[in-house]
Protein backbone atom coordinates (compact mmCIF):
# COMPACT_ATOMS: atom_id res chain seq x y z
CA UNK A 1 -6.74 9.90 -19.72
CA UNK A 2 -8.12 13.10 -19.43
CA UNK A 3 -9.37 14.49 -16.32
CA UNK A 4 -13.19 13.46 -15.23
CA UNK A 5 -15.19 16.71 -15.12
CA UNK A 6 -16.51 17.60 -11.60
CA UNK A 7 -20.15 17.23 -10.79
CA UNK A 8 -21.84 20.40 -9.56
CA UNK A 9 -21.93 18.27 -6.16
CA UNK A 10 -18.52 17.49 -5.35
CA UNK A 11 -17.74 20.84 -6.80
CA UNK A 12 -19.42 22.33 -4.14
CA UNK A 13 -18.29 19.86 -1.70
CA UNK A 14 -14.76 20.73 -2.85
CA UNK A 15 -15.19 24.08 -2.51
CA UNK A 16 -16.58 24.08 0.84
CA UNK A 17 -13.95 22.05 2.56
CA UNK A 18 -11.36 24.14 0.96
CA UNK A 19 -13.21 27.17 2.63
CA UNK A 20 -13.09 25.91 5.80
CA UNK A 21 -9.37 24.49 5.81
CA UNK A 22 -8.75 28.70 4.86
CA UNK A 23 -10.77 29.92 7.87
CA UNK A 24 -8.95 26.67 10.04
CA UNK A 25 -5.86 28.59 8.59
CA UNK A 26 -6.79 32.27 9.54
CA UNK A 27 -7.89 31.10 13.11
CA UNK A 28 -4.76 29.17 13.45
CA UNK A 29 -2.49 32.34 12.32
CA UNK A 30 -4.38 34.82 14.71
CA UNK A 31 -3.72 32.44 17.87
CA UNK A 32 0.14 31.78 16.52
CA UNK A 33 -0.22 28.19 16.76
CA UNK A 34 0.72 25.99 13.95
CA UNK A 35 -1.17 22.54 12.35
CA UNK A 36 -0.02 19.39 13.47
CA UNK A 37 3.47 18.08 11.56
CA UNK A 38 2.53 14.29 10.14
CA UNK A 39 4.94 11.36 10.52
CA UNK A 40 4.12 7.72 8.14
CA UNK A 41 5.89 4.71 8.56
CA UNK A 42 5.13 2.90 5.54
CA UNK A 43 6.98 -0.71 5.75
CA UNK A 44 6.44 -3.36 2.27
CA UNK A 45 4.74 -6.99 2.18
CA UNK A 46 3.10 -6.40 5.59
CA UNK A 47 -0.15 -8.54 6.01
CA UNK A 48 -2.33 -6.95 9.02
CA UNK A 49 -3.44 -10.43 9.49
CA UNK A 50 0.18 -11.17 11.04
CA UNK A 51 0.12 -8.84 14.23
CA UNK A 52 -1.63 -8.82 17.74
CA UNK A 53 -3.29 -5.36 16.60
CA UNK A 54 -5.26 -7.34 13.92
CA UNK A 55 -6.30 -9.96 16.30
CA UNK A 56 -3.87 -12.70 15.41
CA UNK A 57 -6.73 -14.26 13.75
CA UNK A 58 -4.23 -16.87 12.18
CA UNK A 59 -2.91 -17.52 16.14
CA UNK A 60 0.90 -17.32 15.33
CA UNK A 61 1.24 -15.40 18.61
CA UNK A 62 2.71 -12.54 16.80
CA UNK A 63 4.78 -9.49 18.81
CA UNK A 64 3.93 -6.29 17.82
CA UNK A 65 4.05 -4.55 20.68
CA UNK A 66 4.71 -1.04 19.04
CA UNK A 67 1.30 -1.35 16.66
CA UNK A 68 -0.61 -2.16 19.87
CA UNK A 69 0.86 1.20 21.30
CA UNK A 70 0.04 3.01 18.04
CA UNK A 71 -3.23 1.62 18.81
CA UNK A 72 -4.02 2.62 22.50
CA UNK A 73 -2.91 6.06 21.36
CA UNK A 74 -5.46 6.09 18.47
CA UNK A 75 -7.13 4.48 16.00
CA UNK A 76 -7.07 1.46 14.18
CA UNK A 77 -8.78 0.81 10.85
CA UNK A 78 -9.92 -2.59 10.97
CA UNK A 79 -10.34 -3.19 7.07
CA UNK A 80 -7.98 -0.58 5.15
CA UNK A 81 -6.76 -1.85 1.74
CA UNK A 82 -3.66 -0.59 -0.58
CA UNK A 83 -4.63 0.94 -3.97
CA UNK A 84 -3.01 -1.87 -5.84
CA UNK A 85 -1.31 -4.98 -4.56
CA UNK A 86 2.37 -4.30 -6.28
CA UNK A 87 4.85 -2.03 -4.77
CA UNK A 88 5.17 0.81 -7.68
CA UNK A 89 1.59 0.79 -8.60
CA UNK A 90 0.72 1.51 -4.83
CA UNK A 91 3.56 3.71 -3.88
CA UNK A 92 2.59 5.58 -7.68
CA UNK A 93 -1.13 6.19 -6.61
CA UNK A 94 -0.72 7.21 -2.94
CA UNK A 95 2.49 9.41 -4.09
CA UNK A 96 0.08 10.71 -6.76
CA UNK A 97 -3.63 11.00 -4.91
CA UNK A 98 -4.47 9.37 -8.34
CA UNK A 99 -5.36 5.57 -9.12
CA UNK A 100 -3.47 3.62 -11.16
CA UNK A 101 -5.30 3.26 -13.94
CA UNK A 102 -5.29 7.27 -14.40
CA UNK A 103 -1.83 7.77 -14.19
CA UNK A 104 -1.10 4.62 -16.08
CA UNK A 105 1.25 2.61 -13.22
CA UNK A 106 0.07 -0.97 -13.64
CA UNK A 107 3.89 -3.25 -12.70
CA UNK A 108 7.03 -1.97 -11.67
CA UNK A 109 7.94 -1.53 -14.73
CA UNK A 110 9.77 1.92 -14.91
CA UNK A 111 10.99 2.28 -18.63
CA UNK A 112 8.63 5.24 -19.18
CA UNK A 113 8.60 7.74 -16.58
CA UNK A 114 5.87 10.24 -15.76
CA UNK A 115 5.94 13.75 -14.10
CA UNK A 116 2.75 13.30 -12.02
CA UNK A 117 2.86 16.25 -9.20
CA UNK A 118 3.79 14.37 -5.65
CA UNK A 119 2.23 15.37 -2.49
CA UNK A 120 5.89 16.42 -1.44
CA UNK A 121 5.42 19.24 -4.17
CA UNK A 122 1.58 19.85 -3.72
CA UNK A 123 2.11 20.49 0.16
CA UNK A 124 5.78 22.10 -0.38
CA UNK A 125 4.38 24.85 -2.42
CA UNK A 126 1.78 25.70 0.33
CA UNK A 127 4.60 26.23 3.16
CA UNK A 128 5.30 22.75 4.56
CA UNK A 129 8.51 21.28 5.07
CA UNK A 130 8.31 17.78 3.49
CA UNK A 131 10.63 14.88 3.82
CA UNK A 132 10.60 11.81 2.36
CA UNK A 133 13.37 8.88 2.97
CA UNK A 134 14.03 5.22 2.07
CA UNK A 135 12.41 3.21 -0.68
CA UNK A 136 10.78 5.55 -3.63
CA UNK A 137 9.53 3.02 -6.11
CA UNK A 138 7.50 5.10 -8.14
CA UNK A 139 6.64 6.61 -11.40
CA UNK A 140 9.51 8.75 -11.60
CA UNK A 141 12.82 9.34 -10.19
CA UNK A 142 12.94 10.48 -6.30
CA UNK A 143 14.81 13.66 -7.03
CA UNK A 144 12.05 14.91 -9.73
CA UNK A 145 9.48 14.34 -6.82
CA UNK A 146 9.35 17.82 -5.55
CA UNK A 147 10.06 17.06 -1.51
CA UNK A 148 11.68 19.49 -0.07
CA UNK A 149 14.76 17.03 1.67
CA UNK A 150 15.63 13.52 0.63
CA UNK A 151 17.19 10.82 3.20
CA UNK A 152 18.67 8.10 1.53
CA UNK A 153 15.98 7.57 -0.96
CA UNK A 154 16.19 4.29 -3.19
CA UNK A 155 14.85 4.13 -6.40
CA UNK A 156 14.22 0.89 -8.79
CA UNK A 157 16.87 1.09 -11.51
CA UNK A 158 15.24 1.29 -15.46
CA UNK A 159 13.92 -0.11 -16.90
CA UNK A 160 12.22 -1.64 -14.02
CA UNK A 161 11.06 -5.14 -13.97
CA UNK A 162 10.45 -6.56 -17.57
CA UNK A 163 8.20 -9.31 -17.06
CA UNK A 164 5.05 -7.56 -17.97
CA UNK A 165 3.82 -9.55 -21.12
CA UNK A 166 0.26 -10.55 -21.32
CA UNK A 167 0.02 -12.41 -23.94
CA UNK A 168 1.32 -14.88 -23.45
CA UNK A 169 2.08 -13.91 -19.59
CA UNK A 170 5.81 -13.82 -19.24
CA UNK A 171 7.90 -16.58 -17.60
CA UNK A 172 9.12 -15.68 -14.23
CA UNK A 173 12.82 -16.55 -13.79
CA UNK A 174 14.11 -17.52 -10.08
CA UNK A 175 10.53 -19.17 -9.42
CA UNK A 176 8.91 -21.22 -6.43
CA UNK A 177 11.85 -23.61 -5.55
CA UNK A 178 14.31 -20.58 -5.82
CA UNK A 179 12.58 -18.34 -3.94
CA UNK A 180 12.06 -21.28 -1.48
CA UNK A 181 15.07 -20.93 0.18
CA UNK A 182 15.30 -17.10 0.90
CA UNK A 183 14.82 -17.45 4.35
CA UNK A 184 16.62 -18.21 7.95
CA UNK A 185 19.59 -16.51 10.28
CA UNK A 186 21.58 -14.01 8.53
CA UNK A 187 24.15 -11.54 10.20
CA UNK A 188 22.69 -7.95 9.71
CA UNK A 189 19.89 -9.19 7.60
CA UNK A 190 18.07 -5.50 8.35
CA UNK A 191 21.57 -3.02 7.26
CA UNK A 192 19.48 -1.25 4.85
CA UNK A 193 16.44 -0.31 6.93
CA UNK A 194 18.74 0.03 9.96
CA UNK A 195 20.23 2.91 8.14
CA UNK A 196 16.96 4.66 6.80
CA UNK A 197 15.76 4.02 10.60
CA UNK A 198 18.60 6.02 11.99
CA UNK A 199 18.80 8.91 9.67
CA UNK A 200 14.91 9.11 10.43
CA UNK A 201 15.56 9.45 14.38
CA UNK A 202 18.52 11.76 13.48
CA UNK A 203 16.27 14.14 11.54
CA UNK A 204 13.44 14.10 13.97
CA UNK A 205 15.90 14.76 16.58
CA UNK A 206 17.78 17.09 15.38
CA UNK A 207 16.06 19.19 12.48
CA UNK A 208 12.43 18.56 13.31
CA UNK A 209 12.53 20.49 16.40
CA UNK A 210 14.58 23.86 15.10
CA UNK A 211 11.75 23.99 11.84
CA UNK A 212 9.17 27.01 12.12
CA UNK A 213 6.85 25.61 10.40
CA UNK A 214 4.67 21.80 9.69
CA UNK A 215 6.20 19.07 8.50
CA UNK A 216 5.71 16.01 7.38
CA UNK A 217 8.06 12.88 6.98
CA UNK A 218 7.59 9.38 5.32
CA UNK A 219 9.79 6.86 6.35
CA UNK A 220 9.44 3.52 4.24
CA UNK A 221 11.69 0.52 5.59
CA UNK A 222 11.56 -2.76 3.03
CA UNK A 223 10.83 -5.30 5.73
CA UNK A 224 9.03 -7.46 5.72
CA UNK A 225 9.47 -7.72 2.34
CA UNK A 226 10.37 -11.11 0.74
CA UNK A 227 13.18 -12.70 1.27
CA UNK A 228 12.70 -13.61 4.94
CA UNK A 229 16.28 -13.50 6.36
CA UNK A 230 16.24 -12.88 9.94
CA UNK A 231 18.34 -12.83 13.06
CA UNK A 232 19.08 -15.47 15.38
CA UNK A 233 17.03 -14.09 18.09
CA UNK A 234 13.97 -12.86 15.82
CA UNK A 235 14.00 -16.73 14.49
CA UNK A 236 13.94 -18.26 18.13
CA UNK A 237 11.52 -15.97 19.37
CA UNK A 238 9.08 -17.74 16.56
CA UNK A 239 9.39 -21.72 16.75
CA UNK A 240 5.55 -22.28 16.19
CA UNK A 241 6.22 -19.97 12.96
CA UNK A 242 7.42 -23.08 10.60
CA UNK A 243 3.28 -24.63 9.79
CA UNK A 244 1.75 -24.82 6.82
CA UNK A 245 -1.02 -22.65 5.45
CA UNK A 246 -4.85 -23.54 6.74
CA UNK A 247 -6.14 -23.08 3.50
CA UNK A 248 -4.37 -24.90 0.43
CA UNK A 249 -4.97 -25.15 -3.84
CA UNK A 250 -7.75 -27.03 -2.81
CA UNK A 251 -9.97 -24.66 -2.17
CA UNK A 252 -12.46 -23.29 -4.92
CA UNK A 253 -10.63 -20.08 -4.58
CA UNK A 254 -7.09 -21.35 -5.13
CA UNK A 255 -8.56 -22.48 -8.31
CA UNK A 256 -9.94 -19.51 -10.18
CA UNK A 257 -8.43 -18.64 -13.75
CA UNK A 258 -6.53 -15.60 -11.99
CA UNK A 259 -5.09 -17.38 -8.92
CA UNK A 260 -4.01 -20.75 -11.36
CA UNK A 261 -2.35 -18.00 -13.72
CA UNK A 262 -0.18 -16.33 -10.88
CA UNK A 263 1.13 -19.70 -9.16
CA UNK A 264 2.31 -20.58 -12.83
CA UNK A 265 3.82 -17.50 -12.99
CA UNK A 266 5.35 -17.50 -9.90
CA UNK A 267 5.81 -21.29 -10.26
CA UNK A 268 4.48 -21.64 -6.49
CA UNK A 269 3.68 -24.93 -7.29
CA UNK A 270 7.18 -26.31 -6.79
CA UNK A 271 7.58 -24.70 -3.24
CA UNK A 272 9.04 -27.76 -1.30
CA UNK A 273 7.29 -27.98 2.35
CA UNK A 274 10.18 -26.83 3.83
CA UNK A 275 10.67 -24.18 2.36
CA UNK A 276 6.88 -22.96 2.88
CA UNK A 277 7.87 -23.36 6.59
CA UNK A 278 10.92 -21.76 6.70
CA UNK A 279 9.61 -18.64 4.93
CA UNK A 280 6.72 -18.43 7.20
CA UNK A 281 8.43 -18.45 10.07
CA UNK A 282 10.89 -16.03 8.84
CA UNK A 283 8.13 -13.61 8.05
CA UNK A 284 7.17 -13.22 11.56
CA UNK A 285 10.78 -12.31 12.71
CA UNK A 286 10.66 -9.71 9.67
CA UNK A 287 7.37 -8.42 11.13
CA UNK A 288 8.71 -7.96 14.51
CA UNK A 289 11.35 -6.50 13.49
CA UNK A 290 9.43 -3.30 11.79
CA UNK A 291 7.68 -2.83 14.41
CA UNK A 292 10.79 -2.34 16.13
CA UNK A 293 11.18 0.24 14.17
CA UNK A 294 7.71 1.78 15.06
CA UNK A 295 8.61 2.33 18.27
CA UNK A 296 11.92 3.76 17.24
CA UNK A 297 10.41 6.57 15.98
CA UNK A 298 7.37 6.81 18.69
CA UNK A 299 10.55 7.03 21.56
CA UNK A 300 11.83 10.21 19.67
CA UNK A 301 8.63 11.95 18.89
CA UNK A 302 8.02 11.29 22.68
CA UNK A 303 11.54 12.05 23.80
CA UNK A 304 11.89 15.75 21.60
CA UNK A 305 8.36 16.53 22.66
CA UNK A 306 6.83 16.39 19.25
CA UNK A 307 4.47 13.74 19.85
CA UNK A 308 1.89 15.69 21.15
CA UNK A 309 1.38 17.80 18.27
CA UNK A 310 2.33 15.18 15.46
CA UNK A 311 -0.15 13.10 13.73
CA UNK A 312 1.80 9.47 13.81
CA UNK A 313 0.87 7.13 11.10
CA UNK A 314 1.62 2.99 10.28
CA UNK A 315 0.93 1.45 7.09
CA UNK A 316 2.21 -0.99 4.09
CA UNK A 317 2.52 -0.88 0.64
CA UNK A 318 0.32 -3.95 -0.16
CA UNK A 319 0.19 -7.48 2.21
CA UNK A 320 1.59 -10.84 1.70
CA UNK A 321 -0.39 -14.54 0.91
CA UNK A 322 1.94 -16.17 2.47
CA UNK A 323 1.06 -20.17 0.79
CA UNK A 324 -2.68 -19.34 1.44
CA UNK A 325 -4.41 -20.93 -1.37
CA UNK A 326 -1.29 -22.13 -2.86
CA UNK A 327 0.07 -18.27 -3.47
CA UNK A 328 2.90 -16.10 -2.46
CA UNK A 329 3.61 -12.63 -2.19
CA UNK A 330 1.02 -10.24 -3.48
CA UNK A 331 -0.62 -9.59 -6.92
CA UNK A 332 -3.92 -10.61 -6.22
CA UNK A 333 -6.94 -8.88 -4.68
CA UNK A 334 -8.06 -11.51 -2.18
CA UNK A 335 -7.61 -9.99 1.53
CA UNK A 336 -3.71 -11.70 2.35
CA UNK A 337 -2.37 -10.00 -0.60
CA UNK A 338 -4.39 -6.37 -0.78
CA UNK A 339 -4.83 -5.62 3.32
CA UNK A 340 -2.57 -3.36 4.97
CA UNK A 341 -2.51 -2.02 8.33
CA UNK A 342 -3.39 1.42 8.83
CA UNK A 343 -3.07 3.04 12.67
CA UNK A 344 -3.46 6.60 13.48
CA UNK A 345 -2.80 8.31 16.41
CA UNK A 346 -2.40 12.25 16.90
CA UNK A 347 -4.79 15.37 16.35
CA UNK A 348 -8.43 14.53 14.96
CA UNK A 349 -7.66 10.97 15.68
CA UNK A 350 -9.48 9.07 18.89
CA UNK A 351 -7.58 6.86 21.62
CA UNK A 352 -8.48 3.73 21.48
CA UNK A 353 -10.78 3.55 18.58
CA UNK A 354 -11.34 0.74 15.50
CA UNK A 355 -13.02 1.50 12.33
CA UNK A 356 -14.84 -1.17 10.78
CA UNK A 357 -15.96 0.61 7.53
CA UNK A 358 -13.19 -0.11 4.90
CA UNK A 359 -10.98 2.25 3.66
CA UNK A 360 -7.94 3.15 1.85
CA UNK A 361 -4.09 4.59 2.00
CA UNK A 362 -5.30 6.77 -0.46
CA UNK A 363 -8.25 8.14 2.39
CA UNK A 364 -4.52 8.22 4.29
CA UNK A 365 -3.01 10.81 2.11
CA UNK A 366 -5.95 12.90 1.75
CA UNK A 367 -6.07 12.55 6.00
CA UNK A 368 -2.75 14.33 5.72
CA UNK A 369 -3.79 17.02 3.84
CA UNK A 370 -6.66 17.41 6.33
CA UNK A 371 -4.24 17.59 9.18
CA UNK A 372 -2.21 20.32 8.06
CA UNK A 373 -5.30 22.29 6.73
CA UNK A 374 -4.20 22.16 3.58
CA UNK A 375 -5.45 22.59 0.05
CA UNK A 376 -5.47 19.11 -1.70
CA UNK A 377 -6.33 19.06 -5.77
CA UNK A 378 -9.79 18.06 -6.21
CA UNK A 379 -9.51 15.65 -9.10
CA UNK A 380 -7.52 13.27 -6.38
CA UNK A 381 -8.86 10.26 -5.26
CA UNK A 382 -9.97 9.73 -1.37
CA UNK A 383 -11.98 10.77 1.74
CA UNK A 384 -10.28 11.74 4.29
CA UNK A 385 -9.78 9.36 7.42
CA UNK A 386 -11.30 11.95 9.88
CA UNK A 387 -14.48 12.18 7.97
CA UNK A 388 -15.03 8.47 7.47
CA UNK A 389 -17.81 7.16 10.03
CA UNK A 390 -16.65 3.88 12.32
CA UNK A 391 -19.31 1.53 10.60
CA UNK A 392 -20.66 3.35 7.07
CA UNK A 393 -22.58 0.28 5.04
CA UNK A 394 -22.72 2.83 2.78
CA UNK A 395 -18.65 3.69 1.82
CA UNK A 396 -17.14 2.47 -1.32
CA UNK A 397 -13.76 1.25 -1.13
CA UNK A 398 -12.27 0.53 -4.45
CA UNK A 399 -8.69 -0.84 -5.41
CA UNK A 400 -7.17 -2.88 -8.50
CA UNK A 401 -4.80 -5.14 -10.43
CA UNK A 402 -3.01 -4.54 -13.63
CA UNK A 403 0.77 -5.87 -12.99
CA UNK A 404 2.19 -9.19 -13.88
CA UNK A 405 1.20 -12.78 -13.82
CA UNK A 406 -2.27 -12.31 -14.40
CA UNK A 407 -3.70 -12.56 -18.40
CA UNK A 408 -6.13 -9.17 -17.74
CA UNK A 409 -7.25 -6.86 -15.40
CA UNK A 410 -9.17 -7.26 -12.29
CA UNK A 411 -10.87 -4.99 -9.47
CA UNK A 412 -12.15 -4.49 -6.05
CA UNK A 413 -15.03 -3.02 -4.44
CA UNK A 414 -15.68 -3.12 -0.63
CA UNK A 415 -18.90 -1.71 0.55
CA UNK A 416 -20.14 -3.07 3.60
CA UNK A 417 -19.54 -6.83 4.70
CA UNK A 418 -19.33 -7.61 0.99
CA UNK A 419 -16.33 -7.93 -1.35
CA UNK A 420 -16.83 -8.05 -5.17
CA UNK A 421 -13.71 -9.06 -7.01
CA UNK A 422 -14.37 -7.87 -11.03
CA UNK A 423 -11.99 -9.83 -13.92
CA UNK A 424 -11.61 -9.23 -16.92
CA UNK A 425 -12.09 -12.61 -19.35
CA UNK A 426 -12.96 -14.70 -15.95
CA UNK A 427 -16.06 -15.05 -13.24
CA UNK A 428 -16.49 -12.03 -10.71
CA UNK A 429 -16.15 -13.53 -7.00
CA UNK A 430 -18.31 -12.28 -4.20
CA UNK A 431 -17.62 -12.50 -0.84
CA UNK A 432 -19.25 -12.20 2.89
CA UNK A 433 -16.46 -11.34 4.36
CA UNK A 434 -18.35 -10.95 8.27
CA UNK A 435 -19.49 -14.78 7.78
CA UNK A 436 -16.43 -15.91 5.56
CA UNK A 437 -13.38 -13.54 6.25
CA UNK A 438 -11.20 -16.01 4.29
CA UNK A 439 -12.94 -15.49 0.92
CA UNK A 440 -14.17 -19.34 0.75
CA UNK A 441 -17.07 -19.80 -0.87
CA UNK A 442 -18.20 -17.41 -3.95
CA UNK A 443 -21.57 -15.68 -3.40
CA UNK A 444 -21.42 -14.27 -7.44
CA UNK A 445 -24.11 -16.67 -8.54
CA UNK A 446 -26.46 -16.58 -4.88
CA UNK A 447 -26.77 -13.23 -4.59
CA UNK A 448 -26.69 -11.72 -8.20
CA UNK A 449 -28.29 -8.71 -6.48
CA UNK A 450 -25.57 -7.95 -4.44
CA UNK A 451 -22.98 -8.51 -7.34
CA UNK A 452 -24.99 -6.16 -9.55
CA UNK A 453 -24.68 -3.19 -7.16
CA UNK A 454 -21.11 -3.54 -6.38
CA UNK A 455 -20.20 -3.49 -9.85
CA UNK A 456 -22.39 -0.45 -10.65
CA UNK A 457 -20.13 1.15 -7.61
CA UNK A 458 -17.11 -0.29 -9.98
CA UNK A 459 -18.41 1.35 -13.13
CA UNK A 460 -18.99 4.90 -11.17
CA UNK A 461 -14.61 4.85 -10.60
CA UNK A 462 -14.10 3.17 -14.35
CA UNK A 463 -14.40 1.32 -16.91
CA UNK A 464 -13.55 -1.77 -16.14
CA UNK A 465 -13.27 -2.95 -20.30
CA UNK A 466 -12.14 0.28 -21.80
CA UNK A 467 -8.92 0.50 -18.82
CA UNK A 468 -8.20 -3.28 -19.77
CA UNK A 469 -7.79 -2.08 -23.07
CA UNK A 470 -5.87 1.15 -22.47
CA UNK A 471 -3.79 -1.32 -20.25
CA UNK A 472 -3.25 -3.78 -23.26
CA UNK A 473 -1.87 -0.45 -25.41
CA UNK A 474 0.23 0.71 -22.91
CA UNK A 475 2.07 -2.53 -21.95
CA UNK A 476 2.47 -2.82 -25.90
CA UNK A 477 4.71 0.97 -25.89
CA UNK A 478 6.82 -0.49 -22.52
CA UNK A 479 7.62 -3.90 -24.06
CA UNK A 480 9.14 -1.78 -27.80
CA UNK A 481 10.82 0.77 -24.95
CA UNK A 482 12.14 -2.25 -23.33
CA UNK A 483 13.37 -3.95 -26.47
CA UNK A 484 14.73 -0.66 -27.59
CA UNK A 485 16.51 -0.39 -24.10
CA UNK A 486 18.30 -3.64 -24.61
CA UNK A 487 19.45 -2.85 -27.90
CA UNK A 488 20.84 0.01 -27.13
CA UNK A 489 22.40 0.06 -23.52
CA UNK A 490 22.17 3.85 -23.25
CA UNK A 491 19.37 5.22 -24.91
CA UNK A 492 17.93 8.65 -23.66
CA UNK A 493 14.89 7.88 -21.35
CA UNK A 494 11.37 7.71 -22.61
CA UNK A 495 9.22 10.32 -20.87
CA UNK A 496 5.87 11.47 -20.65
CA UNK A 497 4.08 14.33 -18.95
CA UNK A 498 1.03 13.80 -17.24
């Protein structure tokens, strides 16, 4: 899709910040101190909702001690969302500063690769050391990325995940009762993380100190990511962890078109009750457990004297339903599934603060640029975290669904206290989310007025018909690259530049 043309506006806003991060730059050269470095910890799966930063609102007496330290040190944005509730479309558009539907990353389907410029490259090429390690997941191959060092990335082998068809949606093999029983005590359930964990402290230690100029470093652990093996200790500390969901397929919202459509495809249905228990309570080990890792990381930047001068960063990929409504894992755009936490302490970031006004990881990465006074494209998407105001009615927050088990598109705006969730080929949903934080009761045909100007805040970002059918033509060239894949076991790989 070709490039939207700037208005004279946000040319001029462009130009203006990117005047000011040159004289930041000039000041900051003349007094011989440097910008501060930036460190992310980016886990997978994690739900906000499932931590004592959040407020526990679901009272599962959660530990996250290492969040609530993020916190006191600075600030925590109450209502931050992921660009798109799958792992590769999420990790594609915050890797990118672009939104899925521009660069075309709707599933994790991988069997045509893009060259999208990375961050990594953007801020490499203006002088900053950048590191990226663990899970990659994204629209091309970690090494073509442009980072200047790699720890132990891990890419998703091609051709990706092939369940993508629409029409009809594809059937989901290793469903509901499978799935069911990936949880409970497993020795060294957490190898893989522990490894990206301790290269992370290793380079922090080690390298981080000796460098001469920024850096920045994004660690991404899996956990807790689906399944929910955990260790004996992590599983005792969480015996009130086995319930069941408050809110089950009989509410009107576990009944919408889109929701029925993803626990077929997921085949949710045929969870058995202990198994809804089991996995539940194995989450909150998993949860504990990367926030173990948090604090990892904080003891180092404290213990090399970094800390001071490093802006510290936790966040997630996309959240987790968890049996509400009947639904697992992610994929949808009500709050379990699309919520992520987002804490951030360091430079240009207050002790002790919360942010109401919803935001995104994509506001994250342009926050990083911001840090490190650097120059960020200005077709990317994103405000940057320092200039967002604690309570703006006002701020659009947008994010959206393409990826499997659902028979269209859909998409989200956030403005305010209300929620407007826009399908394709089914009713929109509107939500109060200060009165009804659990997306309950649709407000689509009581307030029509309020519907009307959330989707004219949808139809400023896209099209929501013309990017269902770009969609539609672009799963059509993956499915004959997948069948010509799996006729041919080695056939060159299908590329495309951006």
């Amino acid at each position: 899709m070709p490039e939207k043309n700037l208005s004279r506006r946000n040319f001029l806003k462009a130009a203006g910040a990117a005047g000011t991060l040159t004289l930041a730059r000039r000041v900051r050269a003349a007094s011989g101190s440097t910008p501060p470095n930036v460190l992310i910890l980016m886990s997978d799966e994690h739900n906000p909702l499932y931590s004592s930063t959040y407020g526990d609102p679901y009272q599962r007496h959660i530990a996250t001690p290492n969040m609530d330290r993020l916190a006191r040190m600075g600030t925590v944005f109450e209502n931050a969302y992921c660009p798109s509730p799958l792992c590769s479309p999420s990790r594609s558009a915050f890797m990118s500063g672009r939104w899925g539907h521009d660069i075309q990353v709707y599933s994790n389907c991988n069997v045509i690769e893009f060259n999208y410029p990375s961050y990594g490259k953007v801020l490499r090429e203006q002088g900053i050391h950048t590191v990226y390690a663990g899970k990659t997941d994204v629209y091309n191959r970690a090494p073509t990325l442009g980072f200047s060092e790699l720890i132990l990335p891990k890419d998703r082998g091609l051709p990706g995940d092939t369940h993508i068809s629409r029409h009809p949606i594809s059937a989901r093999p290793g469903g509901g009762a499978s799935r069911a029983k990936g949880f409970g005590i497993k020795e060294n359930p957490y190898h893989a993380d522990d490894h990206v964990i301790a290269a992370a402290e290793q380079w922090l230690s080690s390298k981080a100190p000796a460098l001469r100029q920024p850096w920045t470093f994004t660690v991404n652990i899996v956990k807790p990511h689906f399944p929910l093996f955990t260790t004996q200790e992590l599983w005792d500390m969480y015996p009130q962890g086995g319930d069941l969901p408050r809110y089950g397929t009989d509410q009107p919202s576990a009944n919408h078109p889109f929701a029925l459509a993803l626990r077929r495809f997921f085949e949710t249905s045929e969870m058995p009750e202990a198994g809804i228990r089991g996995l539940r309570r194995g989450y909150l080990g998993c949860v504990t457990y990367a926030d173990r890792q948090l604090g990892k990381l904080l003891d180092v930047l404290e213990g090399t004297g970094l800390l001071k001068n490093t802006v510290v960063a936790y966040t997630a990929d996309h959240g987790e339903m968890l049996g509400k409504f009947g639904m697992w894992w992610k994929c949808s755009l009500y709050e379990d599934s699309a919520r992520v936490p987002l804490i951030v302490a360091g430079p240009g970031f207050k002790p002790g603060n919360r942010v109401r006004t919803p935001v995104s990881t994509m506001d994250l990465q342009a926050a990083m640029f911001r840090a490190m006074e650097a120059r960020r494209p200005s077709q990317w998407a994103g405000t940057p975290l320092q200039d967002i105001k604690a309570d703006d009615p006002h701020h659009v927050m947008f994010a959206e669904y393409a990826g499997h088990g659902t028979p269209a598109n859909s998409y989200l705006i956030r403005k305010g206290k209300w929620k407007l969730i826009y399908y394709i080929g089914a009713p929109k949903q509107l939500f109060d989310l200060e009165s009804d934080p659990n997306e309950l009761k649709n407000l689509a045909g009581e307030r029509p007025d309020v519907a009307s100007e959330l989707e004219k805040d949808l139809r400023h970002i896209c099209s929501p018909e013309i990017e269902n059918q770009r969609t539609e033509k672009f799963i059509q060239r993956q499915l004959e690259a997948i069948r010509e894949w799996e006729a041919h076991p080695r056939p060159a790989r299908k590329k495309r530049k951006a």
